[in-house]
C-alpha atoms as a PDB file:
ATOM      1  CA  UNK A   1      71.391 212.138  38.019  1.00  0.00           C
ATOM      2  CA  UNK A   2      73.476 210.503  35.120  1.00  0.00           C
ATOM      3  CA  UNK A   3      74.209 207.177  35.859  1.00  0.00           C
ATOM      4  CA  UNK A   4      76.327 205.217  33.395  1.00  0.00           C
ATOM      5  CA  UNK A   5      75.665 200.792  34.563  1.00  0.00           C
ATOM      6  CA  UNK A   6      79.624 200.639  33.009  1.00  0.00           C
ATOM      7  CA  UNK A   7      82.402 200.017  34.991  1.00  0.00           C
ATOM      8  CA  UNK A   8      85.827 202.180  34.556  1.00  0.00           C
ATOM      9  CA  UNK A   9      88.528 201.048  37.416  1.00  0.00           C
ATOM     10  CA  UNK A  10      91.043 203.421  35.644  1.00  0.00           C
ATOM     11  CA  UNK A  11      88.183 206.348  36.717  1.00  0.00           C
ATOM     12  CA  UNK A  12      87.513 204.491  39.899  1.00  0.00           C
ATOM     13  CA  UNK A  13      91.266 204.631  40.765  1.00  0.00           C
ATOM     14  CA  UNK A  14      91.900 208.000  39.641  1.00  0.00           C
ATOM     15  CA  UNK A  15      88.829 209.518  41.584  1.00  0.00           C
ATOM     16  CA  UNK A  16      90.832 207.546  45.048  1.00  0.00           C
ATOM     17  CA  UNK A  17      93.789 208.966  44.234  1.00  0.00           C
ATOM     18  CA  UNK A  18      92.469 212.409  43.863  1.00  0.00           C
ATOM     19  CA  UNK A  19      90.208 211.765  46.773  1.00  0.00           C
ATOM     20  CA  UNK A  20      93.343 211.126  49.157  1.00  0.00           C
ATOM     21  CA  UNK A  21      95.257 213.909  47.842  1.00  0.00           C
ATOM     22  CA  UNK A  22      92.353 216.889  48.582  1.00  0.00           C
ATOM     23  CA  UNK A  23      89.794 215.159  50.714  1.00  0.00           C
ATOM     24  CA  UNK A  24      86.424 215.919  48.419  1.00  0.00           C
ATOM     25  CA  UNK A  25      88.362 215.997  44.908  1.00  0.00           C
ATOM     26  CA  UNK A  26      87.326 212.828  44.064  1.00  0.00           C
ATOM     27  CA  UNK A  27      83.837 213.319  44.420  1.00  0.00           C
ATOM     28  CA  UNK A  28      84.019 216.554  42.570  1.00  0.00           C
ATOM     29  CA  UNK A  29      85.667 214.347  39.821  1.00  0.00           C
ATOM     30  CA  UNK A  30      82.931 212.389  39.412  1.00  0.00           C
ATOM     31  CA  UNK A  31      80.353 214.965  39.564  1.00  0.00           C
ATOM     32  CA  UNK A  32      78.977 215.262  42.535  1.00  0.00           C
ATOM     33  CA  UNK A  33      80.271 218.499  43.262  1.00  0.00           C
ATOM     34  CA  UNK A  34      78.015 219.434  46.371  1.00  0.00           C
ATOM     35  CA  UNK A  35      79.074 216.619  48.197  1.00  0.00           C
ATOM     36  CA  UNK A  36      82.520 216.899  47.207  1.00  0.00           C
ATOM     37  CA  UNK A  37      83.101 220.548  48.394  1.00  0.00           C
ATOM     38  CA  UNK A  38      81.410 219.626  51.989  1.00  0.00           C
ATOM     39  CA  UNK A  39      84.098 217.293  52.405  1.00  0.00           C
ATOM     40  CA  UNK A  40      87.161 218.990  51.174  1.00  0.00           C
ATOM     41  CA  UNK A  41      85.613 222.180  53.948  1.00  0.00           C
ATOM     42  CA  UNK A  42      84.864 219.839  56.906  1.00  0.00           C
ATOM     43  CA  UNK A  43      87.679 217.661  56.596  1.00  0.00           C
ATOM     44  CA  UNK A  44      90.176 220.513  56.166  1.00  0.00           C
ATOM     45  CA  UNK A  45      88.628 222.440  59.228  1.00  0.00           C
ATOM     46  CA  UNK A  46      88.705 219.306  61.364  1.00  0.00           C
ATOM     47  CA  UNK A  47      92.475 218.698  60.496  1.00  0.00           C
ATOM     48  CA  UNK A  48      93.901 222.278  60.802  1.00  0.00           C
ATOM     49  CA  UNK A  49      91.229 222.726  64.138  1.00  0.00           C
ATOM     50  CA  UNK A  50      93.346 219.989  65.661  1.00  0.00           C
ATOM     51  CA  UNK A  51      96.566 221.523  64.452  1.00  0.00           C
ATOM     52  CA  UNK A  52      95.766 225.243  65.727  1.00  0.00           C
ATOM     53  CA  UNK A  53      95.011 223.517  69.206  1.00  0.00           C
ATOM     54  CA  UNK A  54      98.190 221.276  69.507  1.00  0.00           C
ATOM     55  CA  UNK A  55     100.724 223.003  67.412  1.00  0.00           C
ATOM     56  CA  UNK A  56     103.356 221.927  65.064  1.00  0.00           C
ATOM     57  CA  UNK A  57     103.849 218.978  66.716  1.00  0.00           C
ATOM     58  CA  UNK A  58     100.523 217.478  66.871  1.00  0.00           C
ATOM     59  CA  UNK A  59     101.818 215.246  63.767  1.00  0.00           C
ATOM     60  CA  UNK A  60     104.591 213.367  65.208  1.00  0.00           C
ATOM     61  CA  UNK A  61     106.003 210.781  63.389  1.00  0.00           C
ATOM     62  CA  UNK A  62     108.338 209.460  65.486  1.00  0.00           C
ATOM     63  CA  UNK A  63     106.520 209.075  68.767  1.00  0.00           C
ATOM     64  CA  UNK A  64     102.935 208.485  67.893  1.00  0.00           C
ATOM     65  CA  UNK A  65     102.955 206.401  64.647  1.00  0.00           C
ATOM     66  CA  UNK A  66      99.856 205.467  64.698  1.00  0.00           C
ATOM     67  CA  UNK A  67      97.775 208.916  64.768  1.00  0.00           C
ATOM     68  CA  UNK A  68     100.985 209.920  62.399  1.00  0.00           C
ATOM     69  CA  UNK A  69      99.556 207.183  59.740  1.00  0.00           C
ATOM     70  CA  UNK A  70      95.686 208.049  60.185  1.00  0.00           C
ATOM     71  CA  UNK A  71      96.599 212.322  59.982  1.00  0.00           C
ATOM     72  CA  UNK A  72      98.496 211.017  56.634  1.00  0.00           C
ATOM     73  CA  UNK A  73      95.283 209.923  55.332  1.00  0.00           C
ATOM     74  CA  UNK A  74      93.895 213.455  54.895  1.00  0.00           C
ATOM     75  CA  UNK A  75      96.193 213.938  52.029  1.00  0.00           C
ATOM     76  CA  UNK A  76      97.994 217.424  51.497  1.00  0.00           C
ATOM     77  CA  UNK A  77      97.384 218.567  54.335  1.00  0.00           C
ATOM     78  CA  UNK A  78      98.528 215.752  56.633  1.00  0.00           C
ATOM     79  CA  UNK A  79     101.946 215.931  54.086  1.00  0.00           C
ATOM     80  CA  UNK A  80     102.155 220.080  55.095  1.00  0.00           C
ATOM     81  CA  UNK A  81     101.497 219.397  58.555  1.00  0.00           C
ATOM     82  CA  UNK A  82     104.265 216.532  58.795  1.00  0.00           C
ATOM     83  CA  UNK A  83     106.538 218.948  56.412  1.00  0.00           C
ATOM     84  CA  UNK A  84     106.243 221.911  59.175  1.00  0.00           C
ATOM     85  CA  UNK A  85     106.676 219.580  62.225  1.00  0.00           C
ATOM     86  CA  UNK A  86     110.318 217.928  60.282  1.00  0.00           C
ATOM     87  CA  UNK A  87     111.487 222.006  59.785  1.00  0.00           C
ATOM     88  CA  UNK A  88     110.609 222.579  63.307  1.00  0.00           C
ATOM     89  CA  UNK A  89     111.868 219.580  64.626  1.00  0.00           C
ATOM     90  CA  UNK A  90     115.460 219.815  63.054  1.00  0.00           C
ATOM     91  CA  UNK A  91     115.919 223.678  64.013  1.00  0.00           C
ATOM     92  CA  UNK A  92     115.132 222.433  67.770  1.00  0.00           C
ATOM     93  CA  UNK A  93     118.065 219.394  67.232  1.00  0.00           C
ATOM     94  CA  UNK A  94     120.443 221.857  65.138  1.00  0.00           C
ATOM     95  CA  UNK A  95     120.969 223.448  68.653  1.00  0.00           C
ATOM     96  CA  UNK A  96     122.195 220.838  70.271  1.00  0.00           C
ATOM     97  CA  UNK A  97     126.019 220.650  71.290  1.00  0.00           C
ATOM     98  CA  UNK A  98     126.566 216.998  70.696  1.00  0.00           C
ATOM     99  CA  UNK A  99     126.925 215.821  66.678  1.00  0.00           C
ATOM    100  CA  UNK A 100     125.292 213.135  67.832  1.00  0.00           C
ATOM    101  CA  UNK A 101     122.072 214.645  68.969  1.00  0.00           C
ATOM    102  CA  UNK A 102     121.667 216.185  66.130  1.00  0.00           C
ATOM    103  CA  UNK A 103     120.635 213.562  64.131  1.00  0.00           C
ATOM    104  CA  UNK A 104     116.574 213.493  62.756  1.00  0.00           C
ATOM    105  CA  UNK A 105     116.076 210.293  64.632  1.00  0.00           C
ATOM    106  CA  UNK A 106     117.088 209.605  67.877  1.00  0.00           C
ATOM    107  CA  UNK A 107     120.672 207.487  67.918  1.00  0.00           C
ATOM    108  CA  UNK A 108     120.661 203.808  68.774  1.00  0.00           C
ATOM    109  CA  UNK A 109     122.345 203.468  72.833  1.00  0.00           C
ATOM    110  CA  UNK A 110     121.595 207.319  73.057  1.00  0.00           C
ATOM    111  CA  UNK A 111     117.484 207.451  72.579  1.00  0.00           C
ATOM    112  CA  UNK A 112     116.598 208.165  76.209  1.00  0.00           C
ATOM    113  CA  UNK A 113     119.542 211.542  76.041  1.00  0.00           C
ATOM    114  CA  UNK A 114     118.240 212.024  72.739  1.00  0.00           C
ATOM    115  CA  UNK A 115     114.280 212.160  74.068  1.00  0.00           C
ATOM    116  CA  UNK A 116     115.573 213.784  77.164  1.00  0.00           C
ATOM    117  CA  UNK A 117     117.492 216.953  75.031  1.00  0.00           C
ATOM    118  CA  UNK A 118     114.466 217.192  72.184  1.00  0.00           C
ATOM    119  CA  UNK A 119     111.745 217.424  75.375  1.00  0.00           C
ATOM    120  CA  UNK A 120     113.379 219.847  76.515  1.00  0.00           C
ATOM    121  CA  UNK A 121     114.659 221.826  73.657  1.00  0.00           C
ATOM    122  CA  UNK A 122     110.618 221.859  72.810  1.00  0.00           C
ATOM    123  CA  UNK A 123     109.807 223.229  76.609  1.00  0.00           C
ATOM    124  CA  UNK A 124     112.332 225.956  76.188  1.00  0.00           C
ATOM    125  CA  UNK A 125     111.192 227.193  72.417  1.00  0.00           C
ATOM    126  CA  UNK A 126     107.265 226.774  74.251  1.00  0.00           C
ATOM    127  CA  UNK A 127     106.220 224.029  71.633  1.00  0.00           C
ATOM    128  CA  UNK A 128     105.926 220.992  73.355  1.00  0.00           C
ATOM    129  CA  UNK A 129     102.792 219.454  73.117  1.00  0.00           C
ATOM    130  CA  UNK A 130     101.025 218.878  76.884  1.00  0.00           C
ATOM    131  CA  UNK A 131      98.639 216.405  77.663  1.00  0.00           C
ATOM    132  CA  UNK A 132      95.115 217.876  77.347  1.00  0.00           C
ATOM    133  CA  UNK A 133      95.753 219.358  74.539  1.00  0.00           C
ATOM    134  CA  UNK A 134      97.757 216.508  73.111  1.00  0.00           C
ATOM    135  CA  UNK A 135      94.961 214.266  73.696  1.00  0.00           C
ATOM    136  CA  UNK A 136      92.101 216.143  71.449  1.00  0.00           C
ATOM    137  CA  UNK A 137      94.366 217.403  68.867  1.00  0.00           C
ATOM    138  CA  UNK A 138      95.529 214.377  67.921  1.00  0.00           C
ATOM    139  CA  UNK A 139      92.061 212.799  67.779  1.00  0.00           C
ATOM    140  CA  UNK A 140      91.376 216.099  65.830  1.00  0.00           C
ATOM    141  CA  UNK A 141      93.342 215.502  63.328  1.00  0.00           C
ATOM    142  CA  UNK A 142      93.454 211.296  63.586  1.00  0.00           C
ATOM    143  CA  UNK A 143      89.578 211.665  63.054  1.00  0.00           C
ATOM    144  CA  UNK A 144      89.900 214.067  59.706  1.00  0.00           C
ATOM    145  CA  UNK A 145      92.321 211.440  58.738  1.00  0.00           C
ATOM    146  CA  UNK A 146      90.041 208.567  59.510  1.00  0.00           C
ATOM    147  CA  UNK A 147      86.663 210.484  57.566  1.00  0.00           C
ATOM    148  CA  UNK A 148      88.555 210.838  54.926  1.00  0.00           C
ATOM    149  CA  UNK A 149      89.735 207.229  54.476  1.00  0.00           C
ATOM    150  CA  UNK A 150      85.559 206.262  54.358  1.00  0.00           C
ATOM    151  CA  UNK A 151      85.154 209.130  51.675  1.00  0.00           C
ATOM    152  CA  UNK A 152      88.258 207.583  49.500  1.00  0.00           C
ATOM    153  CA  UNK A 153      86.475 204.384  50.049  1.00  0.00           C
ATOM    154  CA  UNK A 154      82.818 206.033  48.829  1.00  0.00           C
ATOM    155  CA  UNK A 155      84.166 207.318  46.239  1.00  0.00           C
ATOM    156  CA  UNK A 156      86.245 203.884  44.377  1.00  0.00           C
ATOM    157  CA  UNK A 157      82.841 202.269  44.825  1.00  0.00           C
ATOM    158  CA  UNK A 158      80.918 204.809  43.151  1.00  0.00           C
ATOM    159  CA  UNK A 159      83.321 204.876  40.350  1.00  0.00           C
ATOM    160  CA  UNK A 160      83.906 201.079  40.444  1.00  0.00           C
ATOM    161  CA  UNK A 161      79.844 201.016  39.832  1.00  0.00           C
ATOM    162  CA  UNK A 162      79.436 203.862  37.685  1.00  0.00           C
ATOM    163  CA  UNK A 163      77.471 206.432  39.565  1.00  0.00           C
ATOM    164  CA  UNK A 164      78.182 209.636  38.037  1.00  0.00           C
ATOM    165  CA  UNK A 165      76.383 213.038  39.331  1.00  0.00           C
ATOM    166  CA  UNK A 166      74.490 214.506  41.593  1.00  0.00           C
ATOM    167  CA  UNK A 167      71.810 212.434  42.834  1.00  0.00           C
ATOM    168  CA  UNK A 168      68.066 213.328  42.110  1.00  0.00           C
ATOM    169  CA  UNK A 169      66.548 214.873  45.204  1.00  0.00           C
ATOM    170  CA  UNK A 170      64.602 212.496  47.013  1.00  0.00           C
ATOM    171  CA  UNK A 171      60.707 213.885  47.454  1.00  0.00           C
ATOM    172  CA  UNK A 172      60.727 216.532  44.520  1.00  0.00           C
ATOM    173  CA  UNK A 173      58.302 215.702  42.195  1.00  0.00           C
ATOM    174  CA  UNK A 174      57.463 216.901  38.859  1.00  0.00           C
ATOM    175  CA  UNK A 175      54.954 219.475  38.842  1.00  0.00           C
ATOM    176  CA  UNK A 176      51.545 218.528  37.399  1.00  0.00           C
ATOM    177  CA  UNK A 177      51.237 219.063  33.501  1.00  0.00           C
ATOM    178  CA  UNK A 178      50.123 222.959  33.034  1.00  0.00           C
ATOM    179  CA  UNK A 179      46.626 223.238  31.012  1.00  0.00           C
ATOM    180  CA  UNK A 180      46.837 222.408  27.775  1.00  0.00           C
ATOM    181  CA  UNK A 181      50.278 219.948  28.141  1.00  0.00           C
ATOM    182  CA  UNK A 182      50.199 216.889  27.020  1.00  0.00           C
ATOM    183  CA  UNK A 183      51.321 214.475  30.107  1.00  0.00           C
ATOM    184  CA  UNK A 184      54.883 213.024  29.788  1.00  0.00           C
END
């Protein structure tokens, strides 16, 4: 393990950034490489797994802001996931007859018609998102969003402290000087 006892916020902050932008990037930044590409896979699989069950619209902005700001935290792909639910979204509201209702966000005095139209404009092109499903896709991909904070969070404090590597593997020892060796 190389461990440098200097501290480097500028690597610390760098290492965050890249660790929000592809969950496991950070960690591969500084080194530790194994546990870096585990994260980038699991986190990945856990966000697109909720996506694949809910569909498009299991990042909603605009009704669930809350899961919207967790699925954010898993970086690109919360940002591809929000980009394909917007293109979906505003080729479901470019059908509708009324100017008005065609606007990305639902009109002030008009939100319940609005909500009313875009519910049903999403039954009709089958990609409305129904409660079961609803439910554990949005966890899904909340929960990928959620891991991934803690791992941007593991990763400033190993840069803020200087821990650079892979760890030594606990339990491995050195094997015994051959015959003939002088001991270390």
């Amino acid at each position: 393990m190389t461990e440098n006892n200097q501290t480097y916020p500028g690597r610390a902050l760098v290492a965050g950034l890249l660790a929000w932008l592809i969950p496991g990037a950070g960690h591969v930044y500084l080194g530790r490489t194994v546990r870096g590409v585990i994260l980038c896979v699991c986190i990945h699989a856990m966000f697109w797994s909720g996506v694949a069950i809910g569909g498009v619209f299991t990042v909603e902005p605009l009704r669930e802001r809350w899961w919207f700001s967790v699925q954010m935290a898993t970086g690109v792909s919360g940002l591809a996931g929000w980009y394909h639910q917007d293109r979906m979204r505003r080729r479901i509201t470019s059908q509708f007859e009324d100017p008005q209702l065609r606007s990305p966000m639902p009109v002030r005095g008009r939100r319940d018609e609005w909500w009313k139209a875009y519910t049903e404009a999403q039954a009709g092109d089958r990609v409305a998102l129904v409660y079961p499903a609803s439910v554990v896709a949005r966890a899904y991909s909340g929960i990928a969003g959620m891991l991934n904070l803690m791992c941007v969070f593991d990763v400033v404090c190993l840069g803020l402290i200087g821990r650079l590597g892979e760890p030594a593997r606990a339990g491995r020892r050195k094997p015994p000087p051959r015959p003939g060796e002088d001991a270390p």
